[in-house]
N, C-alpha and C. Protein backbone atom coordinates (compact mmCIF):
# COMPACT_ATOMS: atom_id res chain seq x y z
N UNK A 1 105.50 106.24 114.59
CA UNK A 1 105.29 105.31 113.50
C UNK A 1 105.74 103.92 113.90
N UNK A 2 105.36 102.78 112.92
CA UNK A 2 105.91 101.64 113.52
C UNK A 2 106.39 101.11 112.41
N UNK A 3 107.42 100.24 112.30
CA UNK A 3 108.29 100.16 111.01
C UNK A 3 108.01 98.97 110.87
N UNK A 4 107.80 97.83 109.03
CA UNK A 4 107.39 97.32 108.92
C UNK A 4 108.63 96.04 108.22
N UNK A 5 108.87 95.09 108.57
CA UNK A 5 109.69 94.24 108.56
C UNK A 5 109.11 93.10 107.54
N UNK A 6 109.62 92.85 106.52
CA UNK A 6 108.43 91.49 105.63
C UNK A 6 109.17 91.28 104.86
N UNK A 7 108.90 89.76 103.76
CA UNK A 7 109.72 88.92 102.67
C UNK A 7 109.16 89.70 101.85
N UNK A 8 110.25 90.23 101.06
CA UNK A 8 109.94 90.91 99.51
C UNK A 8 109.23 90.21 98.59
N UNK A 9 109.61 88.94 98.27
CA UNK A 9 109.39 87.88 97.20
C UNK A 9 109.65 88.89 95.98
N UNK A 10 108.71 88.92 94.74
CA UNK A 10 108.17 88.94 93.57
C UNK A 10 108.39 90.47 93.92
N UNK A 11 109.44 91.09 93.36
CA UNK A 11 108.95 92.46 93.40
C UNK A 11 108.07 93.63 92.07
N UNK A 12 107.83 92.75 91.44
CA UNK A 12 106.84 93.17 90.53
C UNK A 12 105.35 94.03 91.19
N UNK A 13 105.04 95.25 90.72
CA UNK A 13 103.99 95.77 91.40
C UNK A 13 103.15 95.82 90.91
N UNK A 14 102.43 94.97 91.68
CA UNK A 14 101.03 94.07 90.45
C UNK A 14 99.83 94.99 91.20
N UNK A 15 99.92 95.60 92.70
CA UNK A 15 98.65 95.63 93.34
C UNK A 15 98.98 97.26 93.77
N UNK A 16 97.54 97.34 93.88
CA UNK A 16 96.97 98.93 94.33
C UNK A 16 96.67 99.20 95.61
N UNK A 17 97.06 99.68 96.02
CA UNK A 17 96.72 100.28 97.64
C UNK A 17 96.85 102.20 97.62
N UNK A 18 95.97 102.15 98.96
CA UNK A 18 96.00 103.93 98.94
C UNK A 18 97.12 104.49 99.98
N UNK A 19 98.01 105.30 99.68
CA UNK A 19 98.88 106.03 100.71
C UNK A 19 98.44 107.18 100.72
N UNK A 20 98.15 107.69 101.70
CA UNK A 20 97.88 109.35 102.16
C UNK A 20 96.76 109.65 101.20
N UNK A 21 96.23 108.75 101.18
CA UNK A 21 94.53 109.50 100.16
C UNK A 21 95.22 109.64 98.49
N UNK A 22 96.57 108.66 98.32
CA UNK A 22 96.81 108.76 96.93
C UNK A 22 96.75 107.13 96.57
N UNK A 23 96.65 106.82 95.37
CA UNK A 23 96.70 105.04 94.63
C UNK A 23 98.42 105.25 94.34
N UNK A 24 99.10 104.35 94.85
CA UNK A 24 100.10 103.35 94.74
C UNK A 24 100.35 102.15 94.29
N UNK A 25 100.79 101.74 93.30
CA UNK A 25 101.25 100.88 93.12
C UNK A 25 102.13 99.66 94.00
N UNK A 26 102.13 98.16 94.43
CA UNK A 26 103.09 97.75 95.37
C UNK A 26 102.85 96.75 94.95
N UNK A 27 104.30 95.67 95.18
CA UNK A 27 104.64 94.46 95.11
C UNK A 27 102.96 93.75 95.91
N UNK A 28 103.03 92.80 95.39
CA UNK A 28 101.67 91.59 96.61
C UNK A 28 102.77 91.26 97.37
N UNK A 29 103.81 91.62 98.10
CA UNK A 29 104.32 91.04 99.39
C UNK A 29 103.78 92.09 100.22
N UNK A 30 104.25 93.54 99.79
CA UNK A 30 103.68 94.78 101.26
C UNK A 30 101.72 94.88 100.83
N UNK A 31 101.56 94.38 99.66
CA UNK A 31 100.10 94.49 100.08
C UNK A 31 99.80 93.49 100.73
N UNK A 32 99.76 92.37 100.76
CA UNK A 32 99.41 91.45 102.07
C UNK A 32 99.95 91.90 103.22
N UNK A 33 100.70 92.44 103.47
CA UNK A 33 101.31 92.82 104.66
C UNK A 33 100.06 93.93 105.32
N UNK A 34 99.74 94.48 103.93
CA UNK A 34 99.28 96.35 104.41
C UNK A 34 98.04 95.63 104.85
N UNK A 35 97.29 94.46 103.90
CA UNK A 35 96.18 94.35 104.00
C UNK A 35 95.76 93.38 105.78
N UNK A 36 97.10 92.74 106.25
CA UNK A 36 96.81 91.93 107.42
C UNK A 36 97.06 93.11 108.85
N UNK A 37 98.09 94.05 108.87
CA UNK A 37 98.41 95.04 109.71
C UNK A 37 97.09 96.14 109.69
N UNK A 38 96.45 96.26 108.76
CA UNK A 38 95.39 97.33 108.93
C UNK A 38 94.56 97.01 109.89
N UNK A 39 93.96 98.17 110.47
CA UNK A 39 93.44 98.44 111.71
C UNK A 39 91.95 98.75 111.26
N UNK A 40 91.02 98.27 111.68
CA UNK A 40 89.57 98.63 111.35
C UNK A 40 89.05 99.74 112.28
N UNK A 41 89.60 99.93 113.21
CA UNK A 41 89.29 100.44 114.59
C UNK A 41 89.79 102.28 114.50
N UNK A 42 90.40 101.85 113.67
CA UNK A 42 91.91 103.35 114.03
C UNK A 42 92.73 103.64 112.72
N UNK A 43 93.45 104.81 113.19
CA UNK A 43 94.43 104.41 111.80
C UNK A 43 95.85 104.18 112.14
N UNK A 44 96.43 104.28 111.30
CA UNK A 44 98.09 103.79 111.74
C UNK A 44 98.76 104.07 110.78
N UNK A 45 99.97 104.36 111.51
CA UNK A 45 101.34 104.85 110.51
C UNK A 45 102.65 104.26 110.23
N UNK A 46 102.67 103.35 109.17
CA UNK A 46 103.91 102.29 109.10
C UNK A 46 104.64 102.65 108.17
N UNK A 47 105.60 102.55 108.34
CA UNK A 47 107.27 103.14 107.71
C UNK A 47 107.52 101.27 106.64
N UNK A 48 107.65 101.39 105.73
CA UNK A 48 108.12 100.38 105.06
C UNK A 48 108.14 101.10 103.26
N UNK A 49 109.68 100.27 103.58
CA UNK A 49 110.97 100.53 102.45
C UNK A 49 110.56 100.65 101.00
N UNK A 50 109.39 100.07 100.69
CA UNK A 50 109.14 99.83 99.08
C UNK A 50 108.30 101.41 98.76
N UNK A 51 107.55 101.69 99.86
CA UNK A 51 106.83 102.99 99.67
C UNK A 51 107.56 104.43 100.32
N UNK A 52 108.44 104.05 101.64
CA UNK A 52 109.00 105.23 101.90
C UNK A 52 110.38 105.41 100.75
N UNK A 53 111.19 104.91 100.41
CA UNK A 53 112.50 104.94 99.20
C UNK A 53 111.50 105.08 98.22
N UNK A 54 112.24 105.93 97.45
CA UNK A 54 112.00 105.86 96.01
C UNK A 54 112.98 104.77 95.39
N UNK A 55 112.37 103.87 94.77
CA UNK A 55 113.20 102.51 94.06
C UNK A 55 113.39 102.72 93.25
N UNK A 56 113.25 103.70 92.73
CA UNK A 56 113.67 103.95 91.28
C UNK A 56 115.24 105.09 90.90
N UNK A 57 115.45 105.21 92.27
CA UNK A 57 116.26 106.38 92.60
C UNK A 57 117.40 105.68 93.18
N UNK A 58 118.35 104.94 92.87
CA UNK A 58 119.75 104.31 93.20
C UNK A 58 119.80 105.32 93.99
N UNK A 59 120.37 107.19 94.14
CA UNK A 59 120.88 107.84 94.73
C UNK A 59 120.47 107.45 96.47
N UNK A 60 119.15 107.82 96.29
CA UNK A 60 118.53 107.77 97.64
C UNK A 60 118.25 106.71 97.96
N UNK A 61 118.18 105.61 97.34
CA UNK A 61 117.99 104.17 97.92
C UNK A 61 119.33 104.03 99.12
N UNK A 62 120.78 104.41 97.69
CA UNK A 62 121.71 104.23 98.62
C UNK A 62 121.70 104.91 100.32
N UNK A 63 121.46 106.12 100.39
CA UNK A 63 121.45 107.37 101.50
C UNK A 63 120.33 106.76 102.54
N UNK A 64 119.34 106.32 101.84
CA UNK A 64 118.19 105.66 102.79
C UNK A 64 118.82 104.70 103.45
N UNK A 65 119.20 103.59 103.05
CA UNK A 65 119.59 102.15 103.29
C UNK A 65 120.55 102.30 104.22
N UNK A 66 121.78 103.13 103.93
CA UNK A 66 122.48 103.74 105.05
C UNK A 66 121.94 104.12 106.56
N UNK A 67 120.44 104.93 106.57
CA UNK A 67 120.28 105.13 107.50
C UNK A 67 119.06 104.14 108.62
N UNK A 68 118.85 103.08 108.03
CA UNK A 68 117.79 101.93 108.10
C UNK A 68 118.16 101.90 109.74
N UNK A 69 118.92 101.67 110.19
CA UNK A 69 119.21 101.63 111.87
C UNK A 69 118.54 102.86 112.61
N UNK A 70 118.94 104.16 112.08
CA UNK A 70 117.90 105.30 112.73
C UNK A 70 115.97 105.10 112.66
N UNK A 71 115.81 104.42 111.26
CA UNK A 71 114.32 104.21 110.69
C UNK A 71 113.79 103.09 111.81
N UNK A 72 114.88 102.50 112.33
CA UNK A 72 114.18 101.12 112.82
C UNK A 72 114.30 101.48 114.25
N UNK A 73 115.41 102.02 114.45
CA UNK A 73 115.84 102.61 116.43
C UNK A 73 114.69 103.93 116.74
N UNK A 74 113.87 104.50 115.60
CA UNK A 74 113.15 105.49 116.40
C UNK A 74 111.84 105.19 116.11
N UNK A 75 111.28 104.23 115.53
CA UNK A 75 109.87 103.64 115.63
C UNK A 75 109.52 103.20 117.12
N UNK A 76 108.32 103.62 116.96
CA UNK A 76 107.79 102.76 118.00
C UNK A 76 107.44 101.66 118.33
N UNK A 77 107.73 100.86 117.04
CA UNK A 77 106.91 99.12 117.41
C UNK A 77 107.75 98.57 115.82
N UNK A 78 108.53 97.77 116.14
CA UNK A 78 109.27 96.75 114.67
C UNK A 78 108.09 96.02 114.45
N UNK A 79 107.17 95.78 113.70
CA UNK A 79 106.26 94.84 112.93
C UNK A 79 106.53 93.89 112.06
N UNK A 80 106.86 92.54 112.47
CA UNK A 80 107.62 91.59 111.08
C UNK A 80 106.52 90.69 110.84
N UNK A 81 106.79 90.66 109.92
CA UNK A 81 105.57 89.69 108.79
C UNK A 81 106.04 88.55 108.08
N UNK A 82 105.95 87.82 108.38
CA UNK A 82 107.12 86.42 107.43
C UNK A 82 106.09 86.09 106.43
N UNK A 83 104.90 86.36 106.15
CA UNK A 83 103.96 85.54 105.53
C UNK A 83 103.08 85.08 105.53
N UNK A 84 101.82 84.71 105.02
CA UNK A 84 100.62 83.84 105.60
C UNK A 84 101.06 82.59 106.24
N UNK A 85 100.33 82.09 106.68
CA UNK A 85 100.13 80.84 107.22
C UNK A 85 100.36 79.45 106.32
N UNK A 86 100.99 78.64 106.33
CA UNK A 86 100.64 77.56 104.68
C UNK A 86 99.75 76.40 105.75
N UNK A 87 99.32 75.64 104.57
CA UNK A 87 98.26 74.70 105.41
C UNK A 87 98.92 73.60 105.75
């Protein structure tokens, strides 16, 4: 997998995207992200925090967050995203 690094902004989850053949809900920061990292060619498997944690779950947020160094040391590729471009 390759783990996905990006500015949260607005965490309000205004936008729809598909995970694993299901509709998700997500902030417009990881959908711009999802929508610039997608691959037309192939598919791909990216690890990022808003869809792998459950956010709604303090317990496991905490237990996750703890282990963010293993999530990031056994990917294969850190992917950071700061943002579009401004003009």
């Amino acid at each position: 997998y390759e783990i996905v690094s990006y500015i949260c902004g607005n965490p309000e989850k205004s936008h729809s995207t598909r995970v694993n053949g299901k509709r998700m809900a997500v902030a417009a920061s990881l959908h711009a992200v999802l929508c610039r990292l997608r691959l037309s060619d192939r598919s791909r498997v990216l690890w990022a925090d808003d869809i792998c944690i459950n956010q709604s779950d303090d317990a496991e947020k905490a237990k996750q967050v703890s282990q963010m160094g293993l999530f990031y040391s056994h990917a294969e590729r850190c992917l950071v995203y700061l943002g579009e471009e401004a003009d």
